[in-house]
N, C-alpha and C. Protein backbone atom coordinates (compact mmCIF):
# COMPACT_ATOMS: atom_id res chain seq x y z
N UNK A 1 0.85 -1.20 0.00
CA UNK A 1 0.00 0.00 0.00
C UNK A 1 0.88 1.23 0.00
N UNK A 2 1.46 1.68 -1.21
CA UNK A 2 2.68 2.97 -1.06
C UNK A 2 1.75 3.68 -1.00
N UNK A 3 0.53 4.30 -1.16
CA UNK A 3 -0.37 5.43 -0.50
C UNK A 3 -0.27 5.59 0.83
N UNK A 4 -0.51 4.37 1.59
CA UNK A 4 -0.75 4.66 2.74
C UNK A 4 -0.02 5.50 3.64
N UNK A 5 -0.55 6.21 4.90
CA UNK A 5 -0.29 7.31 5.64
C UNK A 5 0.17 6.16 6.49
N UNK A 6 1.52 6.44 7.28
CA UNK A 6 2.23 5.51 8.41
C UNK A 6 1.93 6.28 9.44
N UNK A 7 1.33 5.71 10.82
CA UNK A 7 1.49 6.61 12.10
C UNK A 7 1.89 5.63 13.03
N UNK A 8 2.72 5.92 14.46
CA UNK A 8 2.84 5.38 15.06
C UNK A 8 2.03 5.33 16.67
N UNK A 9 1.07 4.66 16.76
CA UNK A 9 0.72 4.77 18.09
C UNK A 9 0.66 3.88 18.93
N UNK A 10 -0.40 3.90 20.44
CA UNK A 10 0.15 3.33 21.58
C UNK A 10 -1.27 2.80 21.91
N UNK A 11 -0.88 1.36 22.38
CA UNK A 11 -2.24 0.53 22.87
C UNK A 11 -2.24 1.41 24.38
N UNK A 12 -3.47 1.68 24.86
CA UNK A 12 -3.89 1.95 26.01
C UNK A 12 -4.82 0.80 27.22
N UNK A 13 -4.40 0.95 28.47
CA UNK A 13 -5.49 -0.08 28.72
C UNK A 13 -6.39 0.55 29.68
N UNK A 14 -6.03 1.82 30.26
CA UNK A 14 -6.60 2.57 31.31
C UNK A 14 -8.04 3.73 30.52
N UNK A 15 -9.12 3.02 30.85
CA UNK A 15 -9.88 3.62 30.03
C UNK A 15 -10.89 4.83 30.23
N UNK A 16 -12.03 4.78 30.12
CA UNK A 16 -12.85 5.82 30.87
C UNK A 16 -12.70 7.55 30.28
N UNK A 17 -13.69 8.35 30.68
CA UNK A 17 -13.55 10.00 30.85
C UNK A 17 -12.37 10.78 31.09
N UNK A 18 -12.18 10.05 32.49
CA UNK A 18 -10.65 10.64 33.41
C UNK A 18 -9.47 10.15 32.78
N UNK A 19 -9.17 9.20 32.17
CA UNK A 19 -7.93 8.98 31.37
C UNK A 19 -8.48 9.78 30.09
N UNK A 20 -9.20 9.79 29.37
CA UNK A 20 -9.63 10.35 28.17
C UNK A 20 -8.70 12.26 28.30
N UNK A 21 -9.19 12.10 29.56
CA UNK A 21 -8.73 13.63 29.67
C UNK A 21 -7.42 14.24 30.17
N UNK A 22 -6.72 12.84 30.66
CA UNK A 22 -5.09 12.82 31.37
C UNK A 22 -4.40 12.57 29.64
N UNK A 23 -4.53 12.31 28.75
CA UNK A 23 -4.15 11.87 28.12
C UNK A 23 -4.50 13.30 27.03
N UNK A 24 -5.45 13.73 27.06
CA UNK A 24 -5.41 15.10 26.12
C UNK A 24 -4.48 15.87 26.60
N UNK A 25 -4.21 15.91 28.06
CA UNK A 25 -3.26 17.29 28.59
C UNK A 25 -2.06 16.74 28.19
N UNK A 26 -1.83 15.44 27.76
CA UNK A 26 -0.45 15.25 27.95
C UNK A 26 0.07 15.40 26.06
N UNK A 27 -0.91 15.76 25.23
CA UNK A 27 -1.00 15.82 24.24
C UNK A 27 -1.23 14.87 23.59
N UNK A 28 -1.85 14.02 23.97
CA UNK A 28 -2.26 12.30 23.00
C UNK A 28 -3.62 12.81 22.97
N UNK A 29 -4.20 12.16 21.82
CA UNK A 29 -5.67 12.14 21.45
C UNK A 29 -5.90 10.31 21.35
N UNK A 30 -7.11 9.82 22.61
CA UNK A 30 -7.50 8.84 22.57
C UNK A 30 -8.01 8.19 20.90
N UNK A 31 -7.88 6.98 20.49
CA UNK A 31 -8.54 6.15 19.78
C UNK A 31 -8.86 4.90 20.03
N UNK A 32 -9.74 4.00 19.07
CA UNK A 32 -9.74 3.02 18.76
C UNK A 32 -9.87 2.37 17.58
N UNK A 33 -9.56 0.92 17.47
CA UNK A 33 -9.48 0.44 16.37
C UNK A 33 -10.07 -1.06 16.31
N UNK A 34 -11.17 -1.07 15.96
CA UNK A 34 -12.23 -2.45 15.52
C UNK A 34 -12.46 -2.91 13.97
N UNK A 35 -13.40 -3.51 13.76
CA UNK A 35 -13.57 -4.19 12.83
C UNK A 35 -12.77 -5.53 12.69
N UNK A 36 -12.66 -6.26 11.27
CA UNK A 36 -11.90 -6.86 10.63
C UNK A 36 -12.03 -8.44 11.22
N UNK A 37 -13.00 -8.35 11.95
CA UNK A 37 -13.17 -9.77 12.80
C UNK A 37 -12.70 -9.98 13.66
N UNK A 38 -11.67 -8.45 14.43
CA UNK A 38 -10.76 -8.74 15.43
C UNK A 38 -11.85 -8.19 16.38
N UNK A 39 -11.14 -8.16 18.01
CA UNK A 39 -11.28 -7.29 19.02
C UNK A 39 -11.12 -5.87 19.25
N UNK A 40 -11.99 -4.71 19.53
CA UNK A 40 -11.22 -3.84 19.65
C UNK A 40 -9.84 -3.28 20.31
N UNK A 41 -9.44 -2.49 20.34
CA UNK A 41 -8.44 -2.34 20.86
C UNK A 41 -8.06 -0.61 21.17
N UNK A 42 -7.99 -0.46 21.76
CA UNK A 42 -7.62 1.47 22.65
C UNK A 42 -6.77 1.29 22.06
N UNK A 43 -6.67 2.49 21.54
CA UNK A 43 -4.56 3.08 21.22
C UNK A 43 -4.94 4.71 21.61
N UNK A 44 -3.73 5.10 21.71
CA UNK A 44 -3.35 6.60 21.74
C UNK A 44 -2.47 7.19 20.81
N UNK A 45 -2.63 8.38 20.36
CA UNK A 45 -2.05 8.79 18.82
C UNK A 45 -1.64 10.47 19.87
N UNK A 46 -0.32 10.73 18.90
CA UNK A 46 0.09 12.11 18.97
C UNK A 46 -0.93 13.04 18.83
N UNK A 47 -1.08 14.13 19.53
CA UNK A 47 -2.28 15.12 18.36
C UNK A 47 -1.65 15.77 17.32
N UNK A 48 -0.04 15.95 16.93
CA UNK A 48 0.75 16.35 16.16
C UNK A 48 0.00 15.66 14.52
N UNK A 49 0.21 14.29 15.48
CA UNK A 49 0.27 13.43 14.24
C UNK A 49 -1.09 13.22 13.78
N UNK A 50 -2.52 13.33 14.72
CA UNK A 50 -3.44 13.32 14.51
C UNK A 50 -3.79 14.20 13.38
N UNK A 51 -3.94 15.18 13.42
CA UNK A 51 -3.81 16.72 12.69
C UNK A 51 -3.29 16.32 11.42
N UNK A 52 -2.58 15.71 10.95
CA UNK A 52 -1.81 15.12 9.72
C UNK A 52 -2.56 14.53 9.25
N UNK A 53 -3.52 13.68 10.19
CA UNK A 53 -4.28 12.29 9.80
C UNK A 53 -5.42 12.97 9.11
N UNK A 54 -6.34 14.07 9.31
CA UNK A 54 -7.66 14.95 9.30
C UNK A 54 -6.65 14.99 7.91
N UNK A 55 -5.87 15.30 7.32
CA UNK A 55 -5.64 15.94 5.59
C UNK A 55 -5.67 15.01 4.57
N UNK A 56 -5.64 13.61 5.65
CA UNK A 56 -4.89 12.71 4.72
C UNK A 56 -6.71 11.54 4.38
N UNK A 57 -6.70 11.08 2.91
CA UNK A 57 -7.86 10.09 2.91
C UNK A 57 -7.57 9.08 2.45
N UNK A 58 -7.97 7.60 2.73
CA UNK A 58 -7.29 6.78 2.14
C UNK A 58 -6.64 5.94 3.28
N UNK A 59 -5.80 5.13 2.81
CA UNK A 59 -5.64 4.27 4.05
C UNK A 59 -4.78 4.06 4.78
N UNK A 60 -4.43 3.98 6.24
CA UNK A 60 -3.22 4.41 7.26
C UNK A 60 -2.79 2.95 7.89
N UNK A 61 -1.44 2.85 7.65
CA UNK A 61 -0.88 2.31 8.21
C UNK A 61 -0.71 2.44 9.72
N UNK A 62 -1.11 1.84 10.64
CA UNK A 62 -1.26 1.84 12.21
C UNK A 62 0.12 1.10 12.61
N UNK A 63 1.26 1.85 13.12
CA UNK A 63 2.14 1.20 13.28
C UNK A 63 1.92 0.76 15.37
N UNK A 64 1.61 0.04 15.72
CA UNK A 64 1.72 -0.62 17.32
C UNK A 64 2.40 -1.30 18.13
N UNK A 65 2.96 -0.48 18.49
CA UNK A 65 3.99 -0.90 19.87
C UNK A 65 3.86 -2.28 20.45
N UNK A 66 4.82 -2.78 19.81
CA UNK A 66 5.27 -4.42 20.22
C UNK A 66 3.93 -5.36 19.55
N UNK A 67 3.23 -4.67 18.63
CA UNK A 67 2.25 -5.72 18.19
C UNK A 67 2.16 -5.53 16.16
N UNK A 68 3.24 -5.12 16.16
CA UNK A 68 3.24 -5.10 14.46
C UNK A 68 2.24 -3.87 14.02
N UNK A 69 1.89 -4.10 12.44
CA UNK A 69 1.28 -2.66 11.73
C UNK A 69 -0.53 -3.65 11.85
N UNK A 70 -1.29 -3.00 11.67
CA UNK A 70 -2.42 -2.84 11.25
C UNK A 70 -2.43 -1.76 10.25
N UNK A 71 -3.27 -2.33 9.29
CA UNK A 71 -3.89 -1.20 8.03
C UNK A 71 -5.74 -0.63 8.97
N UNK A 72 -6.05 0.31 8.15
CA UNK A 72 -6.84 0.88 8.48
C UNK A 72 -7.38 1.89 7.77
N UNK A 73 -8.67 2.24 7.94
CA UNK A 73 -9.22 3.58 7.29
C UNK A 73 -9.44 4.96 8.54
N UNK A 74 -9.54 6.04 8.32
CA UNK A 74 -10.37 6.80 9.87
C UNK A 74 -11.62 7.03 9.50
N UNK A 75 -12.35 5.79 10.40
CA UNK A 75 -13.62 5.99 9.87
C UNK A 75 -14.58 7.42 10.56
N UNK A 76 -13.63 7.86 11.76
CA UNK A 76 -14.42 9.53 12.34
C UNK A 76 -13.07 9.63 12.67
N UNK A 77 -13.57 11.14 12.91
CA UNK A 77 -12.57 12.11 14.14
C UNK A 77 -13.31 12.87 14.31
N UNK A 78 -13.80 13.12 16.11
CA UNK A 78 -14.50 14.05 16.80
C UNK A 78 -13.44 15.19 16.91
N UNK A 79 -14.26 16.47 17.08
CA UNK A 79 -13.66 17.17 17.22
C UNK A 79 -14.27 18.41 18.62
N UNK A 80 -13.46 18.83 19.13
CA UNK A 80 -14.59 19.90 20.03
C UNK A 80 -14.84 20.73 19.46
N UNK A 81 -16.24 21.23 19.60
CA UNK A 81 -17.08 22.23 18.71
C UNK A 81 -16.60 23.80 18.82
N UNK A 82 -16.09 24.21 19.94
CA UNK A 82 -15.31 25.46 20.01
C UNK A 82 -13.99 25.49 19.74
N UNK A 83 -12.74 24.48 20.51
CA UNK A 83 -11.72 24.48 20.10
C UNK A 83 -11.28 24.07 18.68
N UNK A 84 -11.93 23.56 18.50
CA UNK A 84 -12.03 22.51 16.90
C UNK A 84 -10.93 21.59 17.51
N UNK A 85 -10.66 21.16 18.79
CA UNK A 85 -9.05 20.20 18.95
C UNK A 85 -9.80 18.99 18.78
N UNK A 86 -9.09 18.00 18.24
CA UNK A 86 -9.37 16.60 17.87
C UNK A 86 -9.57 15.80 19.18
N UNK A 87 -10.70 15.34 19.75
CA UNK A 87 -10.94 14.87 20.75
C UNK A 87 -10.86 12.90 21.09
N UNK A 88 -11.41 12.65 19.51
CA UNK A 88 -11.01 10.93 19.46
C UNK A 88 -11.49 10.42 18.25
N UNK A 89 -10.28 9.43 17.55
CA UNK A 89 -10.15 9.08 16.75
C UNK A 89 -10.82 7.53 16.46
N UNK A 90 -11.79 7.01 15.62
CA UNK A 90 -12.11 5.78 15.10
C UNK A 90 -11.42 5.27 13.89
N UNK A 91 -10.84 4.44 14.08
CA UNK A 91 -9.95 3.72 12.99
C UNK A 91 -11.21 2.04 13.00
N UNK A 92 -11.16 1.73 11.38
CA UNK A 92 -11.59 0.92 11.15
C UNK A 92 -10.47 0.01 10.70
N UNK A 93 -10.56 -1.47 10.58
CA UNK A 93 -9.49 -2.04 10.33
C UNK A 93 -9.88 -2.43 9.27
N UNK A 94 -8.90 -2.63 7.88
CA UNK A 94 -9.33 -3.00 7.36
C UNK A 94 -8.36 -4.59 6.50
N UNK A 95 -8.44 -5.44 5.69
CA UNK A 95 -7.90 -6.76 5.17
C UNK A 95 -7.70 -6.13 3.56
N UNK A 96 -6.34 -6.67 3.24
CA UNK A 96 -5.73 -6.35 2.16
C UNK A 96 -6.97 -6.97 0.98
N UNK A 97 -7.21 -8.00 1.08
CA UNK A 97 -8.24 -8.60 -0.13
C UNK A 97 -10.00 -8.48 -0.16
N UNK A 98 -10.02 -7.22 1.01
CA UNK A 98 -11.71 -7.24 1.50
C UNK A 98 -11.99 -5.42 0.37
N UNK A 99 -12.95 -5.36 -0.64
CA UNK A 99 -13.32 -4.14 -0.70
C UNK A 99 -13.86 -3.64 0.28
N UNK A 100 -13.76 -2.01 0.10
CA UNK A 100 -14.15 -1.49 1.56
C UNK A 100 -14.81 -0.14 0.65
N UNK A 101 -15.43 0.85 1.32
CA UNK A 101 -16.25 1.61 1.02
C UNK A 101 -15.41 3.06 1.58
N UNK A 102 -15.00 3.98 1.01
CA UNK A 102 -14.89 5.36 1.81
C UNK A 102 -15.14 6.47 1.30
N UNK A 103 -15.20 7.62 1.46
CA UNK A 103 -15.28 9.34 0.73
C UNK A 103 -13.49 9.40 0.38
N UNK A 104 -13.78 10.09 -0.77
CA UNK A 104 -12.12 10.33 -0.98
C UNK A 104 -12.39 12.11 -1.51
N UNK A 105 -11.55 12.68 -1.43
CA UNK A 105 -11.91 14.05 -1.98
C UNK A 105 -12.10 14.15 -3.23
N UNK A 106 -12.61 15.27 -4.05
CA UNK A 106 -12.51 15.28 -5.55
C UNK A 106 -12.06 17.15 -5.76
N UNK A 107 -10.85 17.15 -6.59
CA UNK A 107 -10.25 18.14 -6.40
C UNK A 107 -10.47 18.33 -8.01
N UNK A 108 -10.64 20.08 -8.80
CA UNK A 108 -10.48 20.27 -10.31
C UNK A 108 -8.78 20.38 -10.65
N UNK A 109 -8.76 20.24 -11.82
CA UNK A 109 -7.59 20.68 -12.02
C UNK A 109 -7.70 21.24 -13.66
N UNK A 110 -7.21 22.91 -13.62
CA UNK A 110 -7.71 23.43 -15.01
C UNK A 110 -8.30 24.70 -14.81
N UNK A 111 -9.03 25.02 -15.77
CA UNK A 111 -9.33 26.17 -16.04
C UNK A 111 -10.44 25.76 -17.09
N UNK A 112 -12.13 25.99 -16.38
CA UNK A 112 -12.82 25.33 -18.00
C UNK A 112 -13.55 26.47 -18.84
N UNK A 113 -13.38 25.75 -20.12
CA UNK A 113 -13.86 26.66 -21.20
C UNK A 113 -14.96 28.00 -20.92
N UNK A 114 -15.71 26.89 -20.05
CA UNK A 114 -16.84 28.00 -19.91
C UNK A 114 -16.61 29.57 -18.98
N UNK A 115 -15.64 29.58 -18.33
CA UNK A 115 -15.08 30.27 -17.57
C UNK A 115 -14.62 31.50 -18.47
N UNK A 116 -14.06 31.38 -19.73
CA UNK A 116 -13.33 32.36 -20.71
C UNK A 116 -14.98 33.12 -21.26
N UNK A 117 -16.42 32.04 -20.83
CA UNK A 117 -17.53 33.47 -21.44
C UNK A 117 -17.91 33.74 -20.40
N UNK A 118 -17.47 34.32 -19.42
CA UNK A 118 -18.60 34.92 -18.05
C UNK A 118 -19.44 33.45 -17.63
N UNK A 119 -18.67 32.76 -17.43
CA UNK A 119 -19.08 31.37 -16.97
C UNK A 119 -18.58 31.36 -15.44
N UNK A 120 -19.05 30.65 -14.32
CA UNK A 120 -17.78 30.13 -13.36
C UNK A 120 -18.46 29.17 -12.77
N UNK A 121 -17.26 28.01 -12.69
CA UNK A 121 -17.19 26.87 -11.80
C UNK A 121 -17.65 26.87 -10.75
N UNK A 122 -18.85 25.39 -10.34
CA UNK A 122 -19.30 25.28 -9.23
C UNK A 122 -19.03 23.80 -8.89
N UNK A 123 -18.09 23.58 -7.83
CA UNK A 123 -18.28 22.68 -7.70
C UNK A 123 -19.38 21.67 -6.49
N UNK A 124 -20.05 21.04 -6.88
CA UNK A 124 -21.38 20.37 -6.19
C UNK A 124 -21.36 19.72 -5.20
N UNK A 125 -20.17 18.82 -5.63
CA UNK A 125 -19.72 17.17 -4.37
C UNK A 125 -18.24 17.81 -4.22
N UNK A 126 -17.65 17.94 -2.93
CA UNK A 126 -16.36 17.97 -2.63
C UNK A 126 -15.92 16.29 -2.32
N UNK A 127 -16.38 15.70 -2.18
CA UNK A 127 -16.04 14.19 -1.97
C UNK A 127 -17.00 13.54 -2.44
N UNK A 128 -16.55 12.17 -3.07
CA UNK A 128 -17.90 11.12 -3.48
C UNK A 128 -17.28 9.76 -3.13
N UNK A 129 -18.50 8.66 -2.78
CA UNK A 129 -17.82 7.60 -2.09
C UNK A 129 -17.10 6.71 -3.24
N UNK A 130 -16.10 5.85 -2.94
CA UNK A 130 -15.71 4.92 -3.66
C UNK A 130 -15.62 3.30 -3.39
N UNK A 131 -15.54 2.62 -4.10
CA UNK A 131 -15.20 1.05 -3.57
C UNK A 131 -14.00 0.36 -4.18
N UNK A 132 -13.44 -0.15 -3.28
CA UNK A 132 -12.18 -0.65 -3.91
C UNK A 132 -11.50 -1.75 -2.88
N UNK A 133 -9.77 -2.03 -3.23
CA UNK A 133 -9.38 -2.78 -2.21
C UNK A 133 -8.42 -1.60 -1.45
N UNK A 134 -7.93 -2.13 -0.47
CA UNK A 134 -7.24 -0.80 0.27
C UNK A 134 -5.49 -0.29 -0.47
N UNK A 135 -5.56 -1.15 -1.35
CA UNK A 135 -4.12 -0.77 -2.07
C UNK A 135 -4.50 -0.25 -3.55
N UNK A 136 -5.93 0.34 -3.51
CA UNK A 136 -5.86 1.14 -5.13
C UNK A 136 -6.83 2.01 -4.42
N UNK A 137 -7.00 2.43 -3.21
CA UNK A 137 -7.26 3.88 -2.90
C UNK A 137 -6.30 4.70 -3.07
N UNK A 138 -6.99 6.08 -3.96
CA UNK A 138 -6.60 7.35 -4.15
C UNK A 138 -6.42 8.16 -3.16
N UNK A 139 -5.40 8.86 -3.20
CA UNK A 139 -5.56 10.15 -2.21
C UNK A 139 -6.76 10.87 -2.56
N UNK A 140 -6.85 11.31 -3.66
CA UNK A 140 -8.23 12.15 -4.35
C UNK A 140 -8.37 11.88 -5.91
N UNK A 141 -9.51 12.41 -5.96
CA UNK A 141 -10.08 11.56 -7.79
C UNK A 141 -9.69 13.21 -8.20
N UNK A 142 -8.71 13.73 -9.30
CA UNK A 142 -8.32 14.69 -9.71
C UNK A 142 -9.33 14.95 -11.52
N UNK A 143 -9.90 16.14 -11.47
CA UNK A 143 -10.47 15.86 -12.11
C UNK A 143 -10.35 16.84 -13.59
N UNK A 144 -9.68 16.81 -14.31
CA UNK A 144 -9.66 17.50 -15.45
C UNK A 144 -10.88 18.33 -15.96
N UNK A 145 -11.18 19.95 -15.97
CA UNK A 145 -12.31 20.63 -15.82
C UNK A 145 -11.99 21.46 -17.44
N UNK A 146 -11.29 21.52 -17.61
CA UNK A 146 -10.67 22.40 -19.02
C UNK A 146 -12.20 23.21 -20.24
N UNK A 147 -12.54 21.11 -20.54
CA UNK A 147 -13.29 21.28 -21.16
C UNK A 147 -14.73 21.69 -21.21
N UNK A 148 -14.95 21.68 -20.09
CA UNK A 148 -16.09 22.25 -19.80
C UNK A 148 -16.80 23.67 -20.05
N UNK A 149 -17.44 22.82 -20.53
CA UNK A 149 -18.09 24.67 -21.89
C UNK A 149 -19.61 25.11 -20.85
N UNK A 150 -19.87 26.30 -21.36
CA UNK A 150 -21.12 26.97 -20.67
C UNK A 150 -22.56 26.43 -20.47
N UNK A 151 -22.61 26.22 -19.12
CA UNK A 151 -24.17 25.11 -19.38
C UNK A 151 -24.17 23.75 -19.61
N UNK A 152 -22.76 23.22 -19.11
CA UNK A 152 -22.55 22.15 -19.19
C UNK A 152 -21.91 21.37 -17.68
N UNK A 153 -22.48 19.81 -17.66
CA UNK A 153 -21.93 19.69 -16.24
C UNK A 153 -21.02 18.65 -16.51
N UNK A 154 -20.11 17.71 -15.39
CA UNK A 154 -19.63 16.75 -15.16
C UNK A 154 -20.31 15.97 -14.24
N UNK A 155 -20.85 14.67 -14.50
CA UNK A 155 -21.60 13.46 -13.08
C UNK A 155 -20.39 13.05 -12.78
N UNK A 156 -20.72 11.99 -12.03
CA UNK A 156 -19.77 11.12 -11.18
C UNK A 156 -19.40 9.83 -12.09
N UNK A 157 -20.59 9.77 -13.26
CA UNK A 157 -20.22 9.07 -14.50
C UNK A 157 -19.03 9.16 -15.37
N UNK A 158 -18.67 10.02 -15.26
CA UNK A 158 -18.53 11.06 -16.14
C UNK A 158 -16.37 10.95 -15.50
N UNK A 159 -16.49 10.40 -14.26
CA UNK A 159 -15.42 10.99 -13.78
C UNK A 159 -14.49 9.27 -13.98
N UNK A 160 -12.78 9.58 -14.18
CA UNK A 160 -11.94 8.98 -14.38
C UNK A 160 -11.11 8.42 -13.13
N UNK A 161 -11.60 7.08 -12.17
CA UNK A 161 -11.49 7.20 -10.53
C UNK A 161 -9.93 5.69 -11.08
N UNK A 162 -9.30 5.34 -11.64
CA UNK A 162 -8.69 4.33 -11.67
C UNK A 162 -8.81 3.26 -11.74
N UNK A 163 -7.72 2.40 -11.76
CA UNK A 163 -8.31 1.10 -12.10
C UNK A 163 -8.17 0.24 -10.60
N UNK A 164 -9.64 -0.69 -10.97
CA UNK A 164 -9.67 -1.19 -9.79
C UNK A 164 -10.98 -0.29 -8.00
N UNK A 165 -11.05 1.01 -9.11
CA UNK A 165 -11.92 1.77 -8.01
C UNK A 165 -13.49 1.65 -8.87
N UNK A 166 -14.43 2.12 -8.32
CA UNK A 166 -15.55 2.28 -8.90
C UNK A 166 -16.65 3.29 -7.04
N UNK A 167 -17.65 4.15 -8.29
CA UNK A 167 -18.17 5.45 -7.30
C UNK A 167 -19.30 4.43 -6.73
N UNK A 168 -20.14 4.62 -5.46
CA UNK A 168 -20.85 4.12 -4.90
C UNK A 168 -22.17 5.65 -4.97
N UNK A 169 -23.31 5.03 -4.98
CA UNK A 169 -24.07 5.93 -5.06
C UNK A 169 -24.95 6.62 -6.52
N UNK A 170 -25.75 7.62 -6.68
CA UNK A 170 -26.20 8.33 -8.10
C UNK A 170 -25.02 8.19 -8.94
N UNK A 171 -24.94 7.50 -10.05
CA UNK A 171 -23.97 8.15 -10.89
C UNK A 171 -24.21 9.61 -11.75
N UNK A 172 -25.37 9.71 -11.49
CA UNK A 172 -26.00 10.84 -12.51
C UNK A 172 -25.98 12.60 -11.46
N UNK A 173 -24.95 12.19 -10.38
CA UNK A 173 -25.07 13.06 -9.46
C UNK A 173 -23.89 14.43 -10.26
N UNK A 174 -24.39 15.18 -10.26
CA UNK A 174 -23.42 16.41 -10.87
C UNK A 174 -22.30 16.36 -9.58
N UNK A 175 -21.00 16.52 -10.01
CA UNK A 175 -19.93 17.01 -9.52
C UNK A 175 -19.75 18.51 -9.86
N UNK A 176 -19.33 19.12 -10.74
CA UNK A 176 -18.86 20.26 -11.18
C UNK A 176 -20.05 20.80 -12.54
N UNK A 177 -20.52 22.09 -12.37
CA UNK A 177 -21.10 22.71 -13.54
C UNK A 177 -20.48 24.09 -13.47
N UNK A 178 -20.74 24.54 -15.39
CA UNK A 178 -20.17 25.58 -15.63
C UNK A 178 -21.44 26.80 -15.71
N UNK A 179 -21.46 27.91 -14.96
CA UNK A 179 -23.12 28.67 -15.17
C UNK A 179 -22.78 30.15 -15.21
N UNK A 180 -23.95 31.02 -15.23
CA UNK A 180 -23.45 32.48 -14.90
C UNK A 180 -23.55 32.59 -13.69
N UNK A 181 -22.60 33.23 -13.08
CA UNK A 181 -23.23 33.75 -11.89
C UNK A 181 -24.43 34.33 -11.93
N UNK A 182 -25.19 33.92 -10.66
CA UNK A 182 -27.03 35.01 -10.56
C UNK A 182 -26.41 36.13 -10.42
N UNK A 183 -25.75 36.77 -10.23
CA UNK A 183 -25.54 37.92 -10.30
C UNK A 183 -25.87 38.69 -11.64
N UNK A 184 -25.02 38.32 -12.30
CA UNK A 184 -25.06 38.45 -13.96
C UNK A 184 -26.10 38.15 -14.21
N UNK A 185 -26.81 37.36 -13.89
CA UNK A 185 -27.95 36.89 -14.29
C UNK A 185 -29.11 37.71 -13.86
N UNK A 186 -28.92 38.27 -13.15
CA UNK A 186 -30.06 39.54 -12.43
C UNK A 186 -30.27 40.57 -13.05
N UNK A 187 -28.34 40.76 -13.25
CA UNK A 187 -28.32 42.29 -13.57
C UNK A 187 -29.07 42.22 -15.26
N UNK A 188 -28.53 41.14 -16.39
CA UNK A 188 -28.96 41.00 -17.37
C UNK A 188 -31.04 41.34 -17.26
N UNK A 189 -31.05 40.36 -16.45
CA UNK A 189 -32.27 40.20 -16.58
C UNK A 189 -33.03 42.18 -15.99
N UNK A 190 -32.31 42.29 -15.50
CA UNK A 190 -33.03 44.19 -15.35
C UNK A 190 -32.63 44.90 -16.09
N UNK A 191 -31.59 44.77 -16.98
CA UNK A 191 -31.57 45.52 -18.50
C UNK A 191 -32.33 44.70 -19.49
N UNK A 192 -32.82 43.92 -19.83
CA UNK A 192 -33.69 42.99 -20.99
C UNK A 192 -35.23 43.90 -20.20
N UNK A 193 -35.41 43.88 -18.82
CA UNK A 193 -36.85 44.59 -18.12
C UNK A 193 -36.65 46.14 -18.74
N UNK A 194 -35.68 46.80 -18.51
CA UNK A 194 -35.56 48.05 -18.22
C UNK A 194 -35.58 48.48 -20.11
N UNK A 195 -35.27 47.68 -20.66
CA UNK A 195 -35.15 47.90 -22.52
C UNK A 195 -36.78 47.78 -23.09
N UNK A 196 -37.34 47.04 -22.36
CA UNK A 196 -38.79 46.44 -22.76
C UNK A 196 -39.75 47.53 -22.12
N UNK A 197 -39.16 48.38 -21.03
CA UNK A 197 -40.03 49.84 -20.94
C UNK A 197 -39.77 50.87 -21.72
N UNK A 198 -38.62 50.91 -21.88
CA UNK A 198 -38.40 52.20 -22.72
C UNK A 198 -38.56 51.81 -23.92
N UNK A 199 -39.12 50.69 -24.59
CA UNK A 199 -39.59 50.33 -26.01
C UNK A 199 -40.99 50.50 -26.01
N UNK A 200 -41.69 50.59 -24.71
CA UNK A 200 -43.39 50.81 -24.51
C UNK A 200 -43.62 52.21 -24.26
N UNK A 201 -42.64 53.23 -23.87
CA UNK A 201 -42.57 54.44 -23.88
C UNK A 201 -42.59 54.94 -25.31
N UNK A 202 -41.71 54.50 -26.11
CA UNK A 202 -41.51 54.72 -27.43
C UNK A 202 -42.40 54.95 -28.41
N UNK A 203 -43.00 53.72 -28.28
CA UNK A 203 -44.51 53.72 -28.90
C UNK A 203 -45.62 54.30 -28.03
N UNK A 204 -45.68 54.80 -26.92
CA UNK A 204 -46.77 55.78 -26.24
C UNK A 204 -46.46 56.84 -27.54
């Protein structure tokens, strides 16, 4: 899995609120890690390294103290609602030969046609789900926008995810369209109003 994100963390066995919270001051952010037919298991992660983890999508290598790597996805990260600090991490486990389901980002790349007539890019879905095995997840589905002419969209059909991936969900779901801004679209529309009075004045 050369995608994968490597972190190193720490099985915990002291559990509860009050460790939850000895363990934030000391700068660790509690997790865990289930699935895969195993047991769960507590670990504790850097918040350094946590913070790294929130950028990254796709699948993480769990490196564990005296118990070898686990692979994995982050299936959450809480966060506190004022501090925004990462409060606890869910890692799912996941098996090299099992498809698995996740959001991956979808980023443009380009400049599209429609943009050169008073057009501009909207993009719809910032992420769409995918299915695959955990060694042909993408960091992100990159999406070539160039061609995109005025009044025209891109689906999820439509989009180029690799081999070995495929989208879960509408395929007919718009990702990216090219439109006027309502703005433009207002202002047009009160000069086409404002032309159609002074053409009824005319003929008074």
């Amino acid at each position: 899995m050369s995608n994968a994100f490597t972190i190193s963390v720490q099985p915990r066995e002291a559990l509860g609120t009050a460790n939850s919270r000895r363990l934030r001051r000391g700068g660790l952010v509690p997790a865990v890690l289930y699935g895969a037919g195993e047991a769960n298991l507590s670990l504790s992660v850097e918040h350094e390294l946590a913070e790294k983890l929130y950028s990254h999508a796709g699948v993480v290598e769990l490196v564990i103290d005296s118990q070898g790597k686990r692979s994995a996805i982050t299936k959450e990260i809480v966060r506190h609602p004022i501090s925004s600090k990462i409060l606890h991490i869910d890692f799912l486990a996941v098996r090299a030969d099992e498809l698995i389901i996740l959001p991956v980002p979808v980023i443009s790349e380009g400049t599209a046609a429609g943009e050169q007539e008073g057009g501009q890019l909207e993009q719809i879905l910032r992420e769409i789900d995918i299915e695959c095995l955990p060694a042909n997840v993408p960091e992100a589905i990159r999406v070539d926008v160039s061609a995109l002419e005025l009044d025209q969209s891109l689906l999820i059909k439509d989009l180029q995810l690799g081999e070995g991936v495929s989208a879960v969900g509408d395929p007919e779901q718009t990702v990216f369209q090219v439109r006027i801004p309502r703005v433009a679209e207002e202002e047009e529309e009160g000069e086409e109003a404002a032309e159609g009075e002074e053409a009824q004045s005319d003929e008074a």
